[in-house]
C-alpha atoms as a PDB file:
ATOM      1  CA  UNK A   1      23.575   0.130  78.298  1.00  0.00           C
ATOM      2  CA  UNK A   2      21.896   2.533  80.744  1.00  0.00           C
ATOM      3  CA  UNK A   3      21.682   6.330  79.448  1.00  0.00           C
ATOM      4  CA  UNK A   4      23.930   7.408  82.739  1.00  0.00           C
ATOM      5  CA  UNK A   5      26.426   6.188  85.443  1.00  0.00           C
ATOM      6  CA  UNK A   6      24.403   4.280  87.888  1.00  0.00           C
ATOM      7  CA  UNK A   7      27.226   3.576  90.453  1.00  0.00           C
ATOM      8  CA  UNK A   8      30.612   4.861  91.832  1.00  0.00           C
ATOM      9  CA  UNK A   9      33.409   2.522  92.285  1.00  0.00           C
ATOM     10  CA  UNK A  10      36.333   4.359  94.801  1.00  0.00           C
ATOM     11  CA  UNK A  11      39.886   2.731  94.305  1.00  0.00           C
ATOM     12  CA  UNK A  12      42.466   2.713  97.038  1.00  0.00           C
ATOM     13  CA  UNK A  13      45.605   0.929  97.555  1.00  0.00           C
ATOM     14  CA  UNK A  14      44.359  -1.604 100.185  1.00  0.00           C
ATOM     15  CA  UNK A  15      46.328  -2.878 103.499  1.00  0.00           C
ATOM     16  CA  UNK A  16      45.827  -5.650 105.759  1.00  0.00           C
ATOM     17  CA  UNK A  17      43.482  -5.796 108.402  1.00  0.00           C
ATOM     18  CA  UNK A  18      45.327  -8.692 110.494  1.00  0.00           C
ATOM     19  CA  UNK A  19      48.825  -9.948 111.483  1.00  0.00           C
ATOM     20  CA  UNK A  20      47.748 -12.853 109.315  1.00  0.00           C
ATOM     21  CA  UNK A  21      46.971 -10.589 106.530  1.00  0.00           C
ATOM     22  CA  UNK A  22      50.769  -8.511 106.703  1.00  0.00           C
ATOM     23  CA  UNK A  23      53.001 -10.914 104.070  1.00  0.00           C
ATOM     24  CA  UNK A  24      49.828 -11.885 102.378  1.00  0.00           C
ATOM     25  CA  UNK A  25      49.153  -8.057 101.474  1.00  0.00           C
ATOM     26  CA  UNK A  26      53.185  -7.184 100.944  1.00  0.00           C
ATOM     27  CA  UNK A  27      53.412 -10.361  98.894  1.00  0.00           C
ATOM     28  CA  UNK A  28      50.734  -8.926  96.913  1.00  0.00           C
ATOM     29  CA  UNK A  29      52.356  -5.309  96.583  1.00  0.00           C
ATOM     30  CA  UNK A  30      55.538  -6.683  95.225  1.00  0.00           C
ATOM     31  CA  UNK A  31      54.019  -9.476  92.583  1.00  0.00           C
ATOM     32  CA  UNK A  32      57.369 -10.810  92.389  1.00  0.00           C
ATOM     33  CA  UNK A  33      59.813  -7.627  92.681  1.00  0.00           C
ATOM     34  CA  UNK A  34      62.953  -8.532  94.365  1.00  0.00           C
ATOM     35  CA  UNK A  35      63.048  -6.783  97.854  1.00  0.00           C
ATOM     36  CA  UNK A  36      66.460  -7.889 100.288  1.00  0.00           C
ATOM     37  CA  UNK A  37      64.520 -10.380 103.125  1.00  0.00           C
ATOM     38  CA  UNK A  38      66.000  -7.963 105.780  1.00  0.00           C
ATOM     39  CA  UNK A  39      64.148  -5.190 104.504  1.00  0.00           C
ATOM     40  CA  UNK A  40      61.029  -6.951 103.891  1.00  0.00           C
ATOM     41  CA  UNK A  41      61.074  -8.526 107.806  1.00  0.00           C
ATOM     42  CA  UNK A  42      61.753  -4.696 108.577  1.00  0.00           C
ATOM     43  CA  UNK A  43      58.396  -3.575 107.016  1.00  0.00           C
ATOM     44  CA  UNK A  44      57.009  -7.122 108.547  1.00  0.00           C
ATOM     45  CA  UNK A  45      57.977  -6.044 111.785  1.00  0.00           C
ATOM     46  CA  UNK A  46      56.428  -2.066 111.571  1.00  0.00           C
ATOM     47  CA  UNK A  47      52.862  -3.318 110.393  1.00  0.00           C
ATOM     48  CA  UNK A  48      53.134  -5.895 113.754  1.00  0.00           C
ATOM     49  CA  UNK A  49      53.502  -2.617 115.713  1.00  0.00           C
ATOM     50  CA  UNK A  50      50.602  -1.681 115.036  1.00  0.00           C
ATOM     51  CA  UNK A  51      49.067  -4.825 115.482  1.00  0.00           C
ATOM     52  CA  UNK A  52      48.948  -5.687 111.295  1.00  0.00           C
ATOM     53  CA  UNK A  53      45.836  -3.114 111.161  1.00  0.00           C
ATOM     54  CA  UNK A  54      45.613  -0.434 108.491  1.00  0.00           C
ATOM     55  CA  UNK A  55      42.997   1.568 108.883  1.00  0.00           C
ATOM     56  CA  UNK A  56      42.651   2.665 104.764  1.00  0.00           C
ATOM     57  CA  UNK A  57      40.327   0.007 104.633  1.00  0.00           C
ATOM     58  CA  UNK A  58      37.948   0.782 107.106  1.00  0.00           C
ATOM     59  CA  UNK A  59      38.312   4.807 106.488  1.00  0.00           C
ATOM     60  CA  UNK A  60      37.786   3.950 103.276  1.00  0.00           C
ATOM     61  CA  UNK A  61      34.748   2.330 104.076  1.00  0.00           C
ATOM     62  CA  UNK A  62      33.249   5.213 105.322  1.00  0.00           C
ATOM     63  CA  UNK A  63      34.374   7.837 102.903  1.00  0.00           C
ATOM     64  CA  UNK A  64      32.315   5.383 100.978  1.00  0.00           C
ATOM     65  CA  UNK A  65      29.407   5.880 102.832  1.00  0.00           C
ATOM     66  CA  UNK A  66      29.456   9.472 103.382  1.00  0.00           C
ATOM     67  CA  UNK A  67      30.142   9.952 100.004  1.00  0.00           C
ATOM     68  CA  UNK A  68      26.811   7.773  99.140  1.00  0.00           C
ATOM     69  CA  UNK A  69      24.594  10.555 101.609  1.00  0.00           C
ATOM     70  CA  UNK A  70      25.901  13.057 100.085  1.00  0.00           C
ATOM     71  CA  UNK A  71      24.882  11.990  96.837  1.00  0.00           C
ATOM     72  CA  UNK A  72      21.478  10.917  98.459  1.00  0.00           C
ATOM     73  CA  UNK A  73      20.965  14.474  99.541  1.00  0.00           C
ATOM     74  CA  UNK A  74      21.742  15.848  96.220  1.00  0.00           C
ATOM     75  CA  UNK A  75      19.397  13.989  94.851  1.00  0.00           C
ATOM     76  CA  UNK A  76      21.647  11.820  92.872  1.00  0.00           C
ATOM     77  CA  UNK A  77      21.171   8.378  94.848  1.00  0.00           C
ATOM     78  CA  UNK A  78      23.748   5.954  93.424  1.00  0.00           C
ATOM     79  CA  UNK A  79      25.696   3.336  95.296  1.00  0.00           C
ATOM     80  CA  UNK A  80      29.123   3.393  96.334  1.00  0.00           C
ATOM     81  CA  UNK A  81      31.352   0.266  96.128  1.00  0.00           C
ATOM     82  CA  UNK A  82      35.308  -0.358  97.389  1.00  0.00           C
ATOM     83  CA  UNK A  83      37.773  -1.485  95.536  1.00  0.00           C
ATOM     84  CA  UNK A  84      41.468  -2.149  96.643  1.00  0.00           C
ATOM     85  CA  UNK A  85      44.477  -2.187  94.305  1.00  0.00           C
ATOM     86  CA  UNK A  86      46.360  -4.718  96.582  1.00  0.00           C
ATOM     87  CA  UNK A  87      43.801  -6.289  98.816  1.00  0.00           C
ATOM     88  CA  UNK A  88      39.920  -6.860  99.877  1.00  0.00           C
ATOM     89  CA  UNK A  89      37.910  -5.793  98.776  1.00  0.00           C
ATOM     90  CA  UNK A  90      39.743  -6.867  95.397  1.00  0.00           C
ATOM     91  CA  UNK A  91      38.733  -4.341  92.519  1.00  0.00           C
ATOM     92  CA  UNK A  92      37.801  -7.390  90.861  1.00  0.00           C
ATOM     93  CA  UNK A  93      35.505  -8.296  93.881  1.00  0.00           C
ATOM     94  CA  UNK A  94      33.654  -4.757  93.608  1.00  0.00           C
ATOM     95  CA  UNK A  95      33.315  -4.795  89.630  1.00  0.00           C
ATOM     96  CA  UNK A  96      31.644  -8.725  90.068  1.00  0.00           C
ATOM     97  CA  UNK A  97      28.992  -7.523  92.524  1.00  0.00           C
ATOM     98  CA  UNK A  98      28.233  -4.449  90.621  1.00  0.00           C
ATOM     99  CA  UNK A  99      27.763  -6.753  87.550  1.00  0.00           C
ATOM    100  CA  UNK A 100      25.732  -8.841  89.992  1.00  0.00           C
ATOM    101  CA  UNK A 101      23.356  -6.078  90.985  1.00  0.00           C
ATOM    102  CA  UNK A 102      22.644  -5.293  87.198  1.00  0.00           C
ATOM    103  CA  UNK A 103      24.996  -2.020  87.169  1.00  0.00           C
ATOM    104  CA  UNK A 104      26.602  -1.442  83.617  1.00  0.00           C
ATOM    105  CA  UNK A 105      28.453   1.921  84.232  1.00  0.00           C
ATOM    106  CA  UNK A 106      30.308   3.189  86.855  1.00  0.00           C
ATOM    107  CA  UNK A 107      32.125   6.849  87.705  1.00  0.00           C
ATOM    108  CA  UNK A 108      35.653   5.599  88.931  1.00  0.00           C
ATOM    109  CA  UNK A 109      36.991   7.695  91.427  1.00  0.00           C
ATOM    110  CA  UNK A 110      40.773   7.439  92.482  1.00  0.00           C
ATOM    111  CA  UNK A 111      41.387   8.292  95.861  1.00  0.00           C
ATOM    112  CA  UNK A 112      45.110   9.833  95.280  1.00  0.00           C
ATOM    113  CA  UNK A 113      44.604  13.581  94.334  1.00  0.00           C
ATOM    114  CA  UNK A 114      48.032  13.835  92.648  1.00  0.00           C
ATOM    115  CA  UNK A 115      48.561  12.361  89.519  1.00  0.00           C
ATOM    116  CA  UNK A 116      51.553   9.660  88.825  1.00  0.00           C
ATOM    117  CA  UNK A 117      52.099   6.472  87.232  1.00  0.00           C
ATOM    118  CA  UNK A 118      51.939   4.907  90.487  1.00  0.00           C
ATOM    119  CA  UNK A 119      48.596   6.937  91.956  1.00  0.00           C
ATOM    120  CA  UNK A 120      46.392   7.129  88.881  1.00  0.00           C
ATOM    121  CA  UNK A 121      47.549   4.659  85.627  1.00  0.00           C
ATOM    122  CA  UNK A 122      48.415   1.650  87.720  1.00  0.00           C
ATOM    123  CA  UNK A 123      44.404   1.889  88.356  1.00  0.00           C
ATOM    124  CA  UNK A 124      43.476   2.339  85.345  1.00  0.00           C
ATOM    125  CA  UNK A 125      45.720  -0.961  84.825  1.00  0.00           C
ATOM    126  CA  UNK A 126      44.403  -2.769  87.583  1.00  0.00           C
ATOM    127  CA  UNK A 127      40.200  -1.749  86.558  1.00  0.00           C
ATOM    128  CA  UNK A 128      41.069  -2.852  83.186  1.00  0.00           C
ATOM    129  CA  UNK A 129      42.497  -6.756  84.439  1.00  0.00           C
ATOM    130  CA  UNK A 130      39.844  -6.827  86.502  1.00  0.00           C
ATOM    131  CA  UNK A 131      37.244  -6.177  83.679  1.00  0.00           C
ATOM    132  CA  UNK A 132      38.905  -8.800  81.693  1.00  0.00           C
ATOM    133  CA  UNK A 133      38.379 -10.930  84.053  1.00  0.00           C
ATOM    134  CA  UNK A 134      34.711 -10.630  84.990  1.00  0.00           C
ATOM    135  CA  UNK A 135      33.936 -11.147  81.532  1.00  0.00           C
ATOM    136  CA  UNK A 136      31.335  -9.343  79.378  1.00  0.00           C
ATOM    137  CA  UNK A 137      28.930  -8.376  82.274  1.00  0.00           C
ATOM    138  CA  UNK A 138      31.608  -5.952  83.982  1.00  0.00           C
ATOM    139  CA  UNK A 139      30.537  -2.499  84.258  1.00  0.00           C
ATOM    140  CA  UNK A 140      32.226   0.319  82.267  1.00  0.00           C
ATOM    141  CA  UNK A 141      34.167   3.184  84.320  1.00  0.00           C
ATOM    142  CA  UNK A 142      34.598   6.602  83.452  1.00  0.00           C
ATOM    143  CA  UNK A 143      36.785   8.470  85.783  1.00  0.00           C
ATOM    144  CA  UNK A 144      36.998  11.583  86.931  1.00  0.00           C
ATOM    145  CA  UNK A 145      39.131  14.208  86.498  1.00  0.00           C
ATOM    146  CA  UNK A 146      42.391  15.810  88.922  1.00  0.00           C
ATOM    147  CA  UNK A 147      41.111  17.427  91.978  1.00  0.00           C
ATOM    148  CA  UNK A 148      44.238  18.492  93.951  1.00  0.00           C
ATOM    149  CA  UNK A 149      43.108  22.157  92.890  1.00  0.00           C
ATOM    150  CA  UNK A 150      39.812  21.575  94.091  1.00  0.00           C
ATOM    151  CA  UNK A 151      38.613  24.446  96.410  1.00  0.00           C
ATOM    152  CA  UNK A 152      36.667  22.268  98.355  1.00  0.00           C
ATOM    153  CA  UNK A 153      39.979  19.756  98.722  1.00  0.00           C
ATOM    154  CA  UNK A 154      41.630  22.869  99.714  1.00  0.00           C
ATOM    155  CA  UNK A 155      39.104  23.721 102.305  1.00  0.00           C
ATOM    156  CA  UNK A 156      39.107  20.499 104.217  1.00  0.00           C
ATOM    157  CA  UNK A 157      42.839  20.258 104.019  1.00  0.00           C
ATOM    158  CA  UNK A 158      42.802  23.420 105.514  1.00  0.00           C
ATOM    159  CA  UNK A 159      40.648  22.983 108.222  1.00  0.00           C
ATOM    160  CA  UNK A 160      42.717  19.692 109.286  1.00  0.00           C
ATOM    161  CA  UNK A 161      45.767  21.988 109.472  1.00  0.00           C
ATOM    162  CA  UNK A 162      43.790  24.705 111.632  1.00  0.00           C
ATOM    163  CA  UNK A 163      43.366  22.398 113.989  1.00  0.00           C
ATOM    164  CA  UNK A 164      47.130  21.246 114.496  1.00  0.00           C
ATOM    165  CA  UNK A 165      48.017  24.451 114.737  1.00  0.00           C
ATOM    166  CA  UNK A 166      45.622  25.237 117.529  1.00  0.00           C
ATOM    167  CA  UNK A 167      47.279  22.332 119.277  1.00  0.00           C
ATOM    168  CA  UNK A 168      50.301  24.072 120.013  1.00  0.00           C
ATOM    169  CA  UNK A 169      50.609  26.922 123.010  1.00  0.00           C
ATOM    170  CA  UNK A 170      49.327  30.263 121.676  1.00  0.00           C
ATOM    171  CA  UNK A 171      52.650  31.871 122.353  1.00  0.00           C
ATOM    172  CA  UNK A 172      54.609  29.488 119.690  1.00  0.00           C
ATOM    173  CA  UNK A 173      51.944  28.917 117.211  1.00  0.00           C
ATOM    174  CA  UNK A 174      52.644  31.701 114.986  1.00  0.00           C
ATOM    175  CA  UNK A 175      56.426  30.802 114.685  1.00  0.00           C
ATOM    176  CA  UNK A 176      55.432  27.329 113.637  1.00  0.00           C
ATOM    177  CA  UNK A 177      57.005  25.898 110.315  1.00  0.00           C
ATOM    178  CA  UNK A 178      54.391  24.268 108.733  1.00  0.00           C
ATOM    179  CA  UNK A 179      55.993  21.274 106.549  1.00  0.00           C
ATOM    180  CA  UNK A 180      53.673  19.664 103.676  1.00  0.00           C
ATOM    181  CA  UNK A 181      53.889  15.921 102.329  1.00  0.00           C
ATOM    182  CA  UNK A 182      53.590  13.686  99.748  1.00  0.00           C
ATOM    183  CA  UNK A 183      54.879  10.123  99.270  1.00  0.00           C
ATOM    184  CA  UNK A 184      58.389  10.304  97.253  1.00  0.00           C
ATOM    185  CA  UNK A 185      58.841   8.877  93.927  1.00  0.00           C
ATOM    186  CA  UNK A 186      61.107   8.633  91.455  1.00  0.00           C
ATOM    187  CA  UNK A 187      62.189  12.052  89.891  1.00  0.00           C
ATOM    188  CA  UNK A 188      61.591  10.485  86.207  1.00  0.00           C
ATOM    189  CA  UNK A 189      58.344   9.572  87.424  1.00  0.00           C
ATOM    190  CA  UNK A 190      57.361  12.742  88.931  1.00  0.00           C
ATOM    191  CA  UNK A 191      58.693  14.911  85.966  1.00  0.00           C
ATOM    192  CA  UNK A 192      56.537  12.363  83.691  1.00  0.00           C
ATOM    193  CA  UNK A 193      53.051  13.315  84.877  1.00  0.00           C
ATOM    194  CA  UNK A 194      53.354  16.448  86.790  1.00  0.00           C
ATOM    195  CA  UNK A 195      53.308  15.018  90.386  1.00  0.00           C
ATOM    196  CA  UNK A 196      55.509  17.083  92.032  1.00  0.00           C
ATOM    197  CA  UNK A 197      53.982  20.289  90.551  1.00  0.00           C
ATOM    198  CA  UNK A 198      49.973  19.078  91.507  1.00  0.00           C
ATOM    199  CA  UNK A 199      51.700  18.282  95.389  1.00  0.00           C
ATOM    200  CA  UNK A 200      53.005  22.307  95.223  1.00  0.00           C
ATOM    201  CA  UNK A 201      49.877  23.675  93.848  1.00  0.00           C
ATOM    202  CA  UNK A 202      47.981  22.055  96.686  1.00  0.00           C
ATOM    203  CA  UNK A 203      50.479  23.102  99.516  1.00  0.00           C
ATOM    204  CA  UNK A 204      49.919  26.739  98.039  1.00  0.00           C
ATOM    205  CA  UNK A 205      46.337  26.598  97.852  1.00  0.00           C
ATOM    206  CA  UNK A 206      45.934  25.464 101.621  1.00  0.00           C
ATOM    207  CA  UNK A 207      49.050  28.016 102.828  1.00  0.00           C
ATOM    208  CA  UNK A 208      47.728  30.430 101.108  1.00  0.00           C
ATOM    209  CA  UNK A 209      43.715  29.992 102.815  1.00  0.00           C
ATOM    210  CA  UNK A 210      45.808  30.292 106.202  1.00  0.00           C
ATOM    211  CA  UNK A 211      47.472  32.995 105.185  1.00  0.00           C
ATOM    212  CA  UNK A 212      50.616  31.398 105.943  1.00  0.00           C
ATOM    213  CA  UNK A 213      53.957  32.460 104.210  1.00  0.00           C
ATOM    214  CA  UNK A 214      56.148  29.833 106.389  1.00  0.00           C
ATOM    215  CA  UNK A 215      55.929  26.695 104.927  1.00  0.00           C
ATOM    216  CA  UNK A 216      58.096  23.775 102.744  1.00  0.00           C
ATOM    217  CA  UNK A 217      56.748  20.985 100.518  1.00  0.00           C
ATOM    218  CA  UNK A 218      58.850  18.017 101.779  1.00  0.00           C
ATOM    219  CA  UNK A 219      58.838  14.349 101.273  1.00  0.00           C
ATOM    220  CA  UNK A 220      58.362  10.839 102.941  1.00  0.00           C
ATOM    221  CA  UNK A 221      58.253   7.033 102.388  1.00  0.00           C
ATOM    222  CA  UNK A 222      60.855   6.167 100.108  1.00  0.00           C
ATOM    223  CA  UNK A 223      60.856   2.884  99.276  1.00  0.00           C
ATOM    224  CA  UNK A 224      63.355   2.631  95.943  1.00  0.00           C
ATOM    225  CA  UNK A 225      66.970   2.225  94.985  1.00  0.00           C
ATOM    226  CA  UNK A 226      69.036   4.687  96.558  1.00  0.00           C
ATOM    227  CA  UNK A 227      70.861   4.442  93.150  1.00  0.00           C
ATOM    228  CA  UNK A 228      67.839   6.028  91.691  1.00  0.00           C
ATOM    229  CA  UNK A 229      66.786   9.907  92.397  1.00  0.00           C
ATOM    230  CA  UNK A 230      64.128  10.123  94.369  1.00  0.00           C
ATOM    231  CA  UNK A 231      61.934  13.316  95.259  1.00  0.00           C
ATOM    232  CA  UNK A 232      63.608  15.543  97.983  1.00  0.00           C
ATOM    233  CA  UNK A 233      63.853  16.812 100.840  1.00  0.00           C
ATOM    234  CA  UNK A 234      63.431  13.643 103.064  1.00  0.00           C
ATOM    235  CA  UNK A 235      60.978  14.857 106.007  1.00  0.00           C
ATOM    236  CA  UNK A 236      63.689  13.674 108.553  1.00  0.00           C
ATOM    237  CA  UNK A 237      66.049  15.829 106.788  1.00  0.00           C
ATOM    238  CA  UNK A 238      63.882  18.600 107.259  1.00  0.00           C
ATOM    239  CA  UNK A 239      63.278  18.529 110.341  1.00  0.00           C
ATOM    240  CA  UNK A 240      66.938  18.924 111.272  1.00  0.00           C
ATOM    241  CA  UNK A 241      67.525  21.699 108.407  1.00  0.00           C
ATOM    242  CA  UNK A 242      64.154  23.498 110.488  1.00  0.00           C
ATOM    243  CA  UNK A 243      65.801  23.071 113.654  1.00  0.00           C
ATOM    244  CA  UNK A 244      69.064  24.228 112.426  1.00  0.00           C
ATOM    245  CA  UNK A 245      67.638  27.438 111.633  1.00  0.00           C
ATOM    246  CA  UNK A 246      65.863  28.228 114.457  1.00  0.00           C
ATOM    247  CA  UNK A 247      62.294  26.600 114.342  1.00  0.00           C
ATOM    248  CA  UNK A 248      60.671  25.427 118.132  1.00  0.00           C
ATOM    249  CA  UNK A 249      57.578  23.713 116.606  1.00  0.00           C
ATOM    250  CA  UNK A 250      56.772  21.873 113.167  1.00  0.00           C
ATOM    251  CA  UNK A 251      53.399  21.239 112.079  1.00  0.00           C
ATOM    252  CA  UNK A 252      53.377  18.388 109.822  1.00  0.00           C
ATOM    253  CA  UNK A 253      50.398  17.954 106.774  1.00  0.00           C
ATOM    254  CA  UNK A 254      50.171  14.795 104.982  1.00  0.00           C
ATOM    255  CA  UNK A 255      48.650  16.969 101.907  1.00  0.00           C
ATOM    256  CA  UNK A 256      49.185  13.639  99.826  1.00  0.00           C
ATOM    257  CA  UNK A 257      47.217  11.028 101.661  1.00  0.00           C
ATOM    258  CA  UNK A 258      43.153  11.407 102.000  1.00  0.00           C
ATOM    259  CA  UNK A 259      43.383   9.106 105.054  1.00  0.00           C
ATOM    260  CA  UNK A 260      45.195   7.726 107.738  1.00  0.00           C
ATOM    261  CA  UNK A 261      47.183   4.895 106.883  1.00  0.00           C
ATOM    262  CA  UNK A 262      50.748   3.179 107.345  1.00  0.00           C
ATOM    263  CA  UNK A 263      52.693   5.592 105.555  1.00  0.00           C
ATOM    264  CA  UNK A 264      51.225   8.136 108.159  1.00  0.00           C
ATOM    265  CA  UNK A 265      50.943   5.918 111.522  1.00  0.00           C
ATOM    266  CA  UNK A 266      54.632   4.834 111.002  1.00  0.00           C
ATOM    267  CA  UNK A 267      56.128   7.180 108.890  1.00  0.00           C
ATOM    268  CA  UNK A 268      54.749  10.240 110.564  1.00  0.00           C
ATOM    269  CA  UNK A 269      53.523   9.397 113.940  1.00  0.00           C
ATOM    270  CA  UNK A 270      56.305   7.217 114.799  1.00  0.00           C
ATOM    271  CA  UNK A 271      59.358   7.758 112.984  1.00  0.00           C
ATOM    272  CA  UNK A 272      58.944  11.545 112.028  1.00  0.00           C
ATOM    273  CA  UNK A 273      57.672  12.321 115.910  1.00  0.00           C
ATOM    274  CA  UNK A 274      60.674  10.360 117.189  1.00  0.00           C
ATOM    275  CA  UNK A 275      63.306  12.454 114.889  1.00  0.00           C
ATOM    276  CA  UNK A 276      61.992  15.469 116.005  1.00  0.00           C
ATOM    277  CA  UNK A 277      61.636  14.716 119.949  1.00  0.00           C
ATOM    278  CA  UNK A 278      65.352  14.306 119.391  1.00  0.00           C
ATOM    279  CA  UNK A 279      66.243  17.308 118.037  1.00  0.00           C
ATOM    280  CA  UNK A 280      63.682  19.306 120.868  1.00  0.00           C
ATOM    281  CA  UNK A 281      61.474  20.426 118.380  1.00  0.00           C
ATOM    282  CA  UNK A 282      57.748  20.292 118.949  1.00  0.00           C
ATOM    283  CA  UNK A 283      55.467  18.322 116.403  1.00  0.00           C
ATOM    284  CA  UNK A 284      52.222  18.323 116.124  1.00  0.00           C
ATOM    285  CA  UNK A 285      50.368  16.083 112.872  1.00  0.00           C
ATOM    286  CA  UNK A 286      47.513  17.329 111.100  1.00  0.00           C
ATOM    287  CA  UNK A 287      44.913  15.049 109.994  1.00  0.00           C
ATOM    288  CA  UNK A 288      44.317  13.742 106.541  1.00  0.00           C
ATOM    289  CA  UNK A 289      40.724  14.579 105.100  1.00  0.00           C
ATOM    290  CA  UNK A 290      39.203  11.359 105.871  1.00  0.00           C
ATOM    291  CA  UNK A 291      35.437  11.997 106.045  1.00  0.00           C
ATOM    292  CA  UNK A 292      35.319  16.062 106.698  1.00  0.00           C
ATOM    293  CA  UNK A 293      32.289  17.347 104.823  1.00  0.00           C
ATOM    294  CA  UNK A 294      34.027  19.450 102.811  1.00  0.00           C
ATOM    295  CA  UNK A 295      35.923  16.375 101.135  1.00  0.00           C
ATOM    296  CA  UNK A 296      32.851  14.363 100.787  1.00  0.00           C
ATOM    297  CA  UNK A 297      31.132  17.271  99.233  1.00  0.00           C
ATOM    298  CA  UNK A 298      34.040  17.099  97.071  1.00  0.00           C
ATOM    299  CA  UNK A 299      33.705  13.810  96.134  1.00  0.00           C
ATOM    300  CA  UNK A 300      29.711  13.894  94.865  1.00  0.00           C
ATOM    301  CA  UNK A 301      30.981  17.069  93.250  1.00  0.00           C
ATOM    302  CA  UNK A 302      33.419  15.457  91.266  1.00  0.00           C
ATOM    303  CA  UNK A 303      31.345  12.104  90.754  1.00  0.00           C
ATOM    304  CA  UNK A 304      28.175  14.645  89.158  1.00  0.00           C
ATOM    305  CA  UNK A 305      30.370  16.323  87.021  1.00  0.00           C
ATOM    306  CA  UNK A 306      31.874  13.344  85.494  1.00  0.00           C
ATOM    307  CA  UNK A 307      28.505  12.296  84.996  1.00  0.00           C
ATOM    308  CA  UNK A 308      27.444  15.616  83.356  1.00  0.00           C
ATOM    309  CA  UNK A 309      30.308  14.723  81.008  1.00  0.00           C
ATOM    310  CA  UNK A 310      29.805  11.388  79.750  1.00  0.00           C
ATOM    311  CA  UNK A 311      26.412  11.081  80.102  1.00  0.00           C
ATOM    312  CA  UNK A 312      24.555  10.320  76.863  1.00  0.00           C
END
């Protein structure tokens, strides 16, 4: 067993990268979960909008690489590999050529900042199949730790949100209601690892580097039982409470998504957009991290420390 990590696997949730690819990948998400047909040609139907492309995969991708220069520079050259939760590359596919290129030990790094059953065990689940599966040869992981604090997160997230703001005319901007977001879950779930908290700390962090005081955590993306309590406010709901009391202009920051994706393209972009061209009120989207230099410094940041710590 080598003395160190000597690679860096990144997780992600995966998405198709074809109209071929759309039940394939949803068939894959559910495993067998009962979802009503309607409701799964619905989500059938949004993917074909945009042509049955996510982009995680390929943004993913290059977070990948950036992350691997950064590392380079710091004089910590280790490779980066992919692996997708519920598509390709499968996490077994990335753990079988790591064993293939001799690497026993790997620094897993999540990419969901906010810690939940859904965005950090169900990884640890899915590494550990995986490793069962490959057999003896498959690397170990150590992961790293939470970094929804992190003040190099923070900046990046901050910098994203700077820039939607300068979108809008100068005489609005400062009356702006800046809404955060985070996928919704289910309030058991949340309550059970602190999700909603880590989403709250991270929309304070980033209001408070813009020295904004006007600003609501909301949520998006519900996908449950609507027997079951989710996370709230709803972002659409929002967005008529904001315009009830006043607002012109929202600016909307996906605070719980490090890259574009279809939770964002449709959720946001589309859905959200539409709901507020309705209501008059002007929308403008900030990015997600993707590759800002801030975030990839992040990453090797997170990846050397880990390293630091389990390092023999």
């Amino acid at each position: 067993m080598a003395s160190a990590p000597d690679s860096v696997l990144l997780l992600a949730f995966g998405g198709p990268t074809s109209r071929d690819e759309i039940r394939p990948f949803l068939d894959n998400v559910l495993r067998g979960r009962p979802m009503p047909q309607e409701r799964y040609e619905e989500v059938v139907s949004r993917y074909e909008m945009f042509g049955g492309v996510s982009p995680l995969t390929r943004l993913t991708i290059r977070q990948a690489e950036g992350l691997r220069d950064v590392l380079a520079r710091d004089g910590h050259p280790l490779p980066v590999y992919v692996g997708m939760r519920h598509w390709k590359p499968s996490i077994r596919e990335a753990l079988s050529t790591m064993a293939g290129q001799d690497h026993e030990w790997g620094v897993g790094l999540i990419l969901g900042a906010h810690p939940s059953a859904a965005s950090r065990d169900a990884y640890f689940d899915a590494v550990q199949t995986a490793q069962d599966e490959v057999g003896p040869a498959a690397p170990r992981i150590d992961y790293t730790g939470d970094w929804f604090d992190h003040p190099l997160f923070i900046e990046a997230l901050a910098d994203r949100v700077r820039d939607a703001l300068a979108a809008l005319p100068d005489d609005r901007r400062g009356a702006a209601s800046l809404l955060f977001t985070g996928h919704s879950l289910p309030v058991k779930m949340s309550e059970a690892s602190g999700y909603a908290a880590s989403l709250q700390c991270t929309a304070g962090l980033v209001a408070g580097a813009l020295g904004i005081d006007n600003w609501s955590l909301v949520w998006q993306s519900r996908s449950g039982s609507p027997r079951e309590p989710w996370l709230e406010p709803d972002i659409v709901d929002e967005l008529g409470a904001q315009q009830q009391h006043g607002a012109r202009d929202v600016v909307v920051a996906p605070i719980g998504f490090v890259c574009d994706h279809f939770e964002v393209l449709y959720d946001l972009d589309t859905a959200a957009r539409a709901a507020a061209g309705k209501l008059g009120l002007g929308f403008q989207r900030a990015g997600t991290v993707g590759d800002h230099p801030a975030f990839l410094r992040m990453l090797a940041a997170v990846v050397q420390e880990t390293i630091r710590q389990v390092a023999t």
